[in-house]
N, C-alpha and C. Protein backbone atom coordinates (compact mmCIF):
# COMPACT_ATOMS: atom_id res chain seq x y z
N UNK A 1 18.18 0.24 0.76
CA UNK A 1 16.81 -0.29 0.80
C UNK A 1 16.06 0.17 -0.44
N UNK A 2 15.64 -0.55 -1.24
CA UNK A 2 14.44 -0.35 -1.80
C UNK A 2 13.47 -0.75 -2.22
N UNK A 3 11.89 -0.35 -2.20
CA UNK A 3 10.81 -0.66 -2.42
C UNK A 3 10.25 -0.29 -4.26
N UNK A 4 10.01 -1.20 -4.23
CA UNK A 4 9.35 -1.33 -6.10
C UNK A 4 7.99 -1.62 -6.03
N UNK A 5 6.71 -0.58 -5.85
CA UNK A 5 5.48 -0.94 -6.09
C UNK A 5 4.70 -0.57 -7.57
N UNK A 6 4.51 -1.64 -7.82
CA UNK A 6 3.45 -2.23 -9.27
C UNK A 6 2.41 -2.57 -9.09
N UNK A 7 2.20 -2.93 -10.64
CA UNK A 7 0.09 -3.30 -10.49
C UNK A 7 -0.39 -2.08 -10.80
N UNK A 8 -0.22 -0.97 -11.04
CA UNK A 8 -1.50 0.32 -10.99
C UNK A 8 -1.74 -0.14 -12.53
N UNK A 9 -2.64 0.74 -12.89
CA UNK A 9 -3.14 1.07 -14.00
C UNK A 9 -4.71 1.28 -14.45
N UNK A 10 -5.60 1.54 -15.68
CA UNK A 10 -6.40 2.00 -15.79
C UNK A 10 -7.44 0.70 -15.63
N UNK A 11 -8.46 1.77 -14.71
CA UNK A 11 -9.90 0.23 -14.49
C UNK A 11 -10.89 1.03 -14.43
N UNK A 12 -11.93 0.73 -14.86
CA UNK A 12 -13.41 1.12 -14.63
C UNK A 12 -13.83 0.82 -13.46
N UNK A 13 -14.64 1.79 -12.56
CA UNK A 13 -15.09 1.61 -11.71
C UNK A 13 -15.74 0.56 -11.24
N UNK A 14 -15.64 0.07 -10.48
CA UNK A 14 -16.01 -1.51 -9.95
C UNK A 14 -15.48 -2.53 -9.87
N UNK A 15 -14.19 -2.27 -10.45
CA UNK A 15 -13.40 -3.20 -10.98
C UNK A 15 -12.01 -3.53 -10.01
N UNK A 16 -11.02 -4.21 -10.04
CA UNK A 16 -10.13 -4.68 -8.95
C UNK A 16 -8.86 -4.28 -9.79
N UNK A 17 -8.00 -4.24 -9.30
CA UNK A 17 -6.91 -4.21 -9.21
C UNK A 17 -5.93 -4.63 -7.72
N UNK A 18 -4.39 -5.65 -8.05
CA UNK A 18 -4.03 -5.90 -6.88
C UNK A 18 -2.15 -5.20 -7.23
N UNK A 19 -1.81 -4.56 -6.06
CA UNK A 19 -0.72 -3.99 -6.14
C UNK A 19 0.35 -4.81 -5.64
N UNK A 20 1.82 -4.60 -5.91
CA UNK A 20 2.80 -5.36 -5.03
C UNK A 20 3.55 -4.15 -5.20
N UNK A 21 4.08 -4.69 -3.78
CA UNK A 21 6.14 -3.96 -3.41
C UNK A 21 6.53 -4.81 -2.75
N UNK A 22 7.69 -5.08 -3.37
CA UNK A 22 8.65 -5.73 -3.77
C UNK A 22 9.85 -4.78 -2.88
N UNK A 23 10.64 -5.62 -2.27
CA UNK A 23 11.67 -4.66 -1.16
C UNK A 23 12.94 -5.72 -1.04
N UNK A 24 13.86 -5.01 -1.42
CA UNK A 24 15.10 -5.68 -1.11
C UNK A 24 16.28 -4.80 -0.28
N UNK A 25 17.29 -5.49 0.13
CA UNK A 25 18.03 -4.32 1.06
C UNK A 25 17.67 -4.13 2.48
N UNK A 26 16.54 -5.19 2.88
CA UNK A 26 16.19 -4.92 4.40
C UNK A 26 16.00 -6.14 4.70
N UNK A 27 15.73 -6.90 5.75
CA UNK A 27 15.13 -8.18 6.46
C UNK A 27 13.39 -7.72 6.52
N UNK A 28 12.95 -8.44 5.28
CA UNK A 28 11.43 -7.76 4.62
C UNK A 28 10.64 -8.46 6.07
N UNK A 29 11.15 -9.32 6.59
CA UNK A 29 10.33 -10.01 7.85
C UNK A 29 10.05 -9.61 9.02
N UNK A 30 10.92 -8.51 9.05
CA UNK A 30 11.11 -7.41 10.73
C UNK A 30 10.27 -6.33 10.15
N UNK A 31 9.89 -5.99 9.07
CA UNK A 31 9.30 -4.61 8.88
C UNK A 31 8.11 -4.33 9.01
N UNK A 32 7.58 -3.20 9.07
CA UNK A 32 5.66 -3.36 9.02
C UNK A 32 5.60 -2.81 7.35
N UNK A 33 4.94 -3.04 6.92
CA UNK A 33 4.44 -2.33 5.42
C UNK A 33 3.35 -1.67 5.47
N UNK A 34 3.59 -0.39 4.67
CA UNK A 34 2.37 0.39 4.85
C UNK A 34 2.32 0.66 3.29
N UNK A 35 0.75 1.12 3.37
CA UNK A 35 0.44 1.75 1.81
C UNK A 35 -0.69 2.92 1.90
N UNK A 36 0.11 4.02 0.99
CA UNK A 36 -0.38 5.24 1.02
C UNK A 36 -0.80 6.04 -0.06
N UNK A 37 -1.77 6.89 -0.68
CA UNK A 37 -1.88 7.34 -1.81
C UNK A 37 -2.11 8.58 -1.76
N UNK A 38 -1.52 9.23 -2.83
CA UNK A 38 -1.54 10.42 -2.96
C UNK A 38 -2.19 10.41 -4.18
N UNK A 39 -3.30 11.96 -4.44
CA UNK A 39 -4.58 12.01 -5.55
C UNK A 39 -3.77 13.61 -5.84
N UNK A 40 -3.80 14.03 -6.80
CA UNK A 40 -3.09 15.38 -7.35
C UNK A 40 -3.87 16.22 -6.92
N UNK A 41 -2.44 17.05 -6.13
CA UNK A 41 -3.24 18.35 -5.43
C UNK A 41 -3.90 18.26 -3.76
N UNK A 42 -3.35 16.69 -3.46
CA UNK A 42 -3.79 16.81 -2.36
C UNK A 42 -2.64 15.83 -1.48
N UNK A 43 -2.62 15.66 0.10
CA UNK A 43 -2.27 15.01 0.64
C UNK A 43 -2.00 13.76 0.41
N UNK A 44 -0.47 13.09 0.75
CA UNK A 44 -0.32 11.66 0.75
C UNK A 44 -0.74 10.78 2.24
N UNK A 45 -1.94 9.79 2.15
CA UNK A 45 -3.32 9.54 2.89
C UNK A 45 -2.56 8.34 2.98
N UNK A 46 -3.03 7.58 4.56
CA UNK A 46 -2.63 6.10 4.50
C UNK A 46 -4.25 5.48 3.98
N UNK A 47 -3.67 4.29 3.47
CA UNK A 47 -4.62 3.31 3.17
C UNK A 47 -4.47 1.94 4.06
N UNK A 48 -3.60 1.36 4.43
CA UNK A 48 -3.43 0.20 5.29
C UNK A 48 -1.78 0.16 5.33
N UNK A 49 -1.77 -0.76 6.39
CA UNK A 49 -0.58 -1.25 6.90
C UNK A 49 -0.80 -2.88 7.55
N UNK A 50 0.27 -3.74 7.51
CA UNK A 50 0.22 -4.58 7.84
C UNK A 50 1.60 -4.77 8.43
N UNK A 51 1.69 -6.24 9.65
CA UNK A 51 2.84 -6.04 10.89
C UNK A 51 4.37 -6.90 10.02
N UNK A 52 5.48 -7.02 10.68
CA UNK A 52 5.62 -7.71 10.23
C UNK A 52 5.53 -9.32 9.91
N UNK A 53 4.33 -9.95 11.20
CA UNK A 53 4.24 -11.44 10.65
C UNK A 53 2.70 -11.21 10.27
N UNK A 54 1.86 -10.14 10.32
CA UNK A 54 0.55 -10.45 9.38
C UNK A 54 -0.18 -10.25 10.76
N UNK A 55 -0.09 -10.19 11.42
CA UNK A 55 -1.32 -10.48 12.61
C UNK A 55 -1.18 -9.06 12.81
N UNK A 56 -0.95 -7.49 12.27
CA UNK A 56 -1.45 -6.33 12.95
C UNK A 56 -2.05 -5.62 11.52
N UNK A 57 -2.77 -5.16 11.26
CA UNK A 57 -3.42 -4.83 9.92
C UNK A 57 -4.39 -3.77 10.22
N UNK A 58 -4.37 -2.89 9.81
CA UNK A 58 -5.42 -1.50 9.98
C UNK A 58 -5.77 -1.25 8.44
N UNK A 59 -6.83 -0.31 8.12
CA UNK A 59 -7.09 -0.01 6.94
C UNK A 59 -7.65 1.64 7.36
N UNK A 60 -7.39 2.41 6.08
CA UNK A 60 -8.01 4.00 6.51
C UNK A 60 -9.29 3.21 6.54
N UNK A 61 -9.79 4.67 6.72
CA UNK A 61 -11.66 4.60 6.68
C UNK A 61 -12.45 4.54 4.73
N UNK A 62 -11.72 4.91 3.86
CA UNK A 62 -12.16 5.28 2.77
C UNK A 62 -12.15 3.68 2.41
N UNK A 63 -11.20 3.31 2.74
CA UNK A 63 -11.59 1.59 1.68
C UNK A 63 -10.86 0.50 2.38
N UNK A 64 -11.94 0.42 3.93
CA UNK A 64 -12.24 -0.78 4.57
C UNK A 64 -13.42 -1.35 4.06
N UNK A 65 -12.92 -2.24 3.96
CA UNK A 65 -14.14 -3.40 3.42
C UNK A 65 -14.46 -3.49 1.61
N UNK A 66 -13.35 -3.00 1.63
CA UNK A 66 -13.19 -3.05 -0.01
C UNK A 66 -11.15 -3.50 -0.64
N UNK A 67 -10.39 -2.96 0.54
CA UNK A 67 -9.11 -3.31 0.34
C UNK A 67 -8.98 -4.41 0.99
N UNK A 68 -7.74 -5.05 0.76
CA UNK A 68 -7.07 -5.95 2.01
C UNK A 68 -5.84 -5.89 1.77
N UNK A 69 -4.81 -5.85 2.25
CA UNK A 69 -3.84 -5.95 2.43
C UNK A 69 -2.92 -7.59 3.06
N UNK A 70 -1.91 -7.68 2.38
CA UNK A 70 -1.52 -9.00 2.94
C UNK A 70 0.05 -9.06 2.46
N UNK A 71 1.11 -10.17 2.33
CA UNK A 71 2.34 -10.00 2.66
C UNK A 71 2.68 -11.35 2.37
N UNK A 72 3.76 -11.98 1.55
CA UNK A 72 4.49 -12.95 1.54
C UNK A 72 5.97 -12.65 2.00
N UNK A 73 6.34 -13.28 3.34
CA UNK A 73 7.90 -12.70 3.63
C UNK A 73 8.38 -13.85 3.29
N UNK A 74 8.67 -14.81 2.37
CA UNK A 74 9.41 -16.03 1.61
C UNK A 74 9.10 -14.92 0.34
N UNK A 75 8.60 -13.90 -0.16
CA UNK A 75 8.81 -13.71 -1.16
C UNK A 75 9.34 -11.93 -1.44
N UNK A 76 9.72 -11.43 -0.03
CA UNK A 76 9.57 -10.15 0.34
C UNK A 76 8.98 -9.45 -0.19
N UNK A 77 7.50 -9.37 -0.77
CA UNK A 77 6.59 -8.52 -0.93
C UNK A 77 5.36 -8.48 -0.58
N UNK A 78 5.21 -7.41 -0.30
CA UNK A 78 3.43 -7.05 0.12
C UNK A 78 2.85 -6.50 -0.85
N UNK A 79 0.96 -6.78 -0.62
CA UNK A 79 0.49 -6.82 -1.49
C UNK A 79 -0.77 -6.07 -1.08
N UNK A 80 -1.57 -5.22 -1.91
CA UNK A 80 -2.81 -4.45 -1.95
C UNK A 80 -3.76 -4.49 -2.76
N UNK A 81 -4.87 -5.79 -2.23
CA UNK A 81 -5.74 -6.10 -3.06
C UNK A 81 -6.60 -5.01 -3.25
N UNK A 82 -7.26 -4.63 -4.24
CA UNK A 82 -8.03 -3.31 -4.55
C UNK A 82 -9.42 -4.05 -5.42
N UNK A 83 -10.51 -4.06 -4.42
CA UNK A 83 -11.84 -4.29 -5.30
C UNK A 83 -12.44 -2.97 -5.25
N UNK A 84 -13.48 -3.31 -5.82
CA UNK A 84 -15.47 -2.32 -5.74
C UNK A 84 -14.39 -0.77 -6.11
N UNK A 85 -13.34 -0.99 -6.74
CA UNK A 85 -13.13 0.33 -7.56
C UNK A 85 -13.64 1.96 -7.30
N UNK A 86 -13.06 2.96 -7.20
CA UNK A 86 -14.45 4.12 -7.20
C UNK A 86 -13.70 5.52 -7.62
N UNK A 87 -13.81 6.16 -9.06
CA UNK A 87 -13.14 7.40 -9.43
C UNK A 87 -12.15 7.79 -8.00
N UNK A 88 -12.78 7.89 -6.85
CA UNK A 88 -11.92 8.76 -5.74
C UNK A 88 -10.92 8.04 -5.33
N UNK A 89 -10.44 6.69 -5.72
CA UNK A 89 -9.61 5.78 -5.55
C UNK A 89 -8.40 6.38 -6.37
N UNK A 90 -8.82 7.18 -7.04
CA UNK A 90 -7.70 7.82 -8.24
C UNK A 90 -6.28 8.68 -7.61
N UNK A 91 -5.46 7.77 -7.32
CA UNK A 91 -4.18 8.24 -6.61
C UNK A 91 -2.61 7.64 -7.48
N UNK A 92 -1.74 8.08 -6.69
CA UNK A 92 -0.54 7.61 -7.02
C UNK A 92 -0.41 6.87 -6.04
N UNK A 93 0.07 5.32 -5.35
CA UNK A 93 0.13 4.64 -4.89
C UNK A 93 1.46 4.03 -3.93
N UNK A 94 1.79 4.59 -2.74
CA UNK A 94 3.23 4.45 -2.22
C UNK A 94 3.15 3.37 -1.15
N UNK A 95 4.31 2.90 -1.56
CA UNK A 95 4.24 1.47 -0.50
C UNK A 95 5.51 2.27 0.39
N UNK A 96 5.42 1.48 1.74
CA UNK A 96 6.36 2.36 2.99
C UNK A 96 7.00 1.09 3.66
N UNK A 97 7.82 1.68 4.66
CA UNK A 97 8.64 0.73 5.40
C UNK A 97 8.98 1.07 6.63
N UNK A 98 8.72 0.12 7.93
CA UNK A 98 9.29 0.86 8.98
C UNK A 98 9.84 -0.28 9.99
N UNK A 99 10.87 0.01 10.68
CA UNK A 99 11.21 -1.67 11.51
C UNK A 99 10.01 -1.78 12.43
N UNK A 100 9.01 -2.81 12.45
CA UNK A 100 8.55 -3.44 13.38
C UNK A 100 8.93 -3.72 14.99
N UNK A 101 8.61 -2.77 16.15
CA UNK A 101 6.94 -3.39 16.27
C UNK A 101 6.31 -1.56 15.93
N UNK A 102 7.48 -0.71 15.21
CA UNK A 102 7.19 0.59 14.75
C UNK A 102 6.10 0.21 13.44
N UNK A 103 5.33 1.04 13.90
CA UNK A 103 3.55 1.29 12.82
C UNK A 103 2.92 2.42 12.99
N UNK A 104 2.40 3.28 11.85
CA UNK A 104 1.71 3.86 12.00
C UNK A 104 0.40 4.71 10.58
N UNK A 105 -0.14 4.98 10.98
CA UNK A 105 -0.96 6.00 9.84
C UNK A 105 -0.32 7.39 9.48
N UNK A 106 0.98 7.54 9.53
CA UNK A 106 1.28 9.12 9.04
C UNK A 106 2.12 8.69 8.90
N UNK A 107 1.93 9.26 7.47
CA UNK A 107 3.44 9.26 6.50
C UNK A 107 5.02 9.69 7.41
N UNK A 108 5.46 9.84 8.29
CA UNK A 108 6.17 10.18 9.25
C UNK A 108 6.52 9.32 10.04
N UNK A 109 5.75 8.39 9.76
CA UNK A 109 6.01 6.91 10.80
C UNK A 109 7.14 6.08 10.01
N UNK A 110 7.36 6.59 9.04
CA UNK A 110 7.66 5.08 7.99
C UNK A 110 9.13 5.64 7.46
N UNK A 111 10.06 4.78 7.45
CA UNK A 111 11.76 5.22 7.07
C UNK A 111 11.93 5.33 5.62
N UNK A 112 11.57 3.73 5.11
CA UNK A 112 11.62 3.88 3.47
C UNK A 112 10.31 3.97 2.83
N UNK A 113 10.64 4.40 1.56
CA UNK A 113 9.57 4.67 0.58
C UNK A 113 10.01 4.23 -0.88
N UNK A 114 9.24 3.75 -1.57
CA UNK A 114 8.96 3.14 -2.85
C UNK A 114 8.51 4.67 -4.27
N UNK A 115 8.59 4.36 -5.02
CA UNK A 115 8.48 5.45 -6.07
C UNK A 115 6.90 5.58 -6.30
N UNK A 116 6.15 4.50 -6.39
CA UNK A 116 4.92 5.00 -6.45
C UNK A 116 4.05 4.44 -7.69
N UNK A 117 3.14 4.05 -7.70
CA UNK A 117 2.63 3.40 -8.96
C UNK A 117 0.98 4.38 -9.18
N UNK A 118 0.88 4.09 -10.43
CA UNK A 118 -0.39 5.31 -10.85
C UNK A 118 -1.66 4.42 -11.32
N UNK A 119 -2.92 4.39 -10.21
CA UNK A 119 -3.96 3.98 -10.05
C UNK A 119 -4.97 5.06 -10.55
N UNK A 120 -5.52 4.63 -11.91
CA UNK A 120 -6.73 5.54 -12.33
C UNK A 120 -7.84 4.62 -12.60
N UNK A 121 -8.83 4.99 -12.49
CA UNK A 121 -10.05 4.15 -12.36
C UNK A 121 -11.17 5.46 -12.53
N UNK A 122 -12.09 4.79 -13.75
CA UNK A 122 -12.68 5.45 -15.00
C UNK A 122 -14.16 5.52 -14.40
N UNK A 123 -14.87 6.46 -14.49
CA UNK A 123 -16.42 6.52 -14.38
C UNK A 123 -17.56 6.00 -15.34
C-alpha cells in the first residue's frame, strides 16, 4: 500500500492551498481517508476524514469551516481543500488509511500512512 500526499507549499496567510493523496495497492473505494498534521515539536493532530463513499466526513475543531475534504474513487485520491490560511496551519501534512466502516480521529485508528507533505503559510 501506498499513499503519496502533495500540494504543500509556501502561502501567505489567507490564502488556499488544495492537497492530494494519491493511494495505490488497496481498493481506494473500501477505505476511509484521513488527514493529519503534524507542526514541529508537537503532536500529529487530525484534521478531517472522509468515508469511503463520501457521505461520513468530520473535520477537527481548528479548521472547520475553512477546510473541506473530498475524494475521487475513479481516481483513487483524496483531496484537502485548504482556504482562509493562518501561520498555525503551519504543519507537515499526513494523509491515512483505514478499511471502512473503520474511522477515526487518532492517529491509531488508521493502518497506512503517506510520507507527508510540508504546508508553510507566511504572516
Amino acid at each position: 500500500v501506498q499513499l503519496q500526499a502533495s500540494g504543500g507549499g509556501l502561502v501567505q496567510a489567507g490564502g488556499s492551498l488544495r492537497l492530494s493523496c494519491a493511494a495505490s495497492g488497496l481498493t481506494f473505494s473500501t477505505y476511509t481517508i484521513g488527514w493529519f498534521r503534524q507542526a514541529p515539536g508537537k503532536e500529529r493532530d487530525f484534521v478531517a476524514y472522509i468515508s469511503s463513499t463520501g457521505t461520513g466526513i468530520a473535520y477537527g475543531d481548528s479548521v472547520k469551516g475553512r477546510f473541506t475534504i473530498s475524494r475521487s474513487n475513479a481516481k483513487n485520491t483524496a483531496y484537502l481543500q485548504m482556504n482562509t490560511l493562518k501561520p498555525e496551519d503551519t504543519a507537515v501534512y499526513y494523509c491515512a488509511a483505514v478499511y471502512d466502516p473503520n474511522r477515526g480521529t487518532k492517529t491509531r485508528d488508521y493502518n497506512y500512512w503517506g510520507q507527508g507533505t510540508l504546508v508553510t503559510v507566511s504572516s
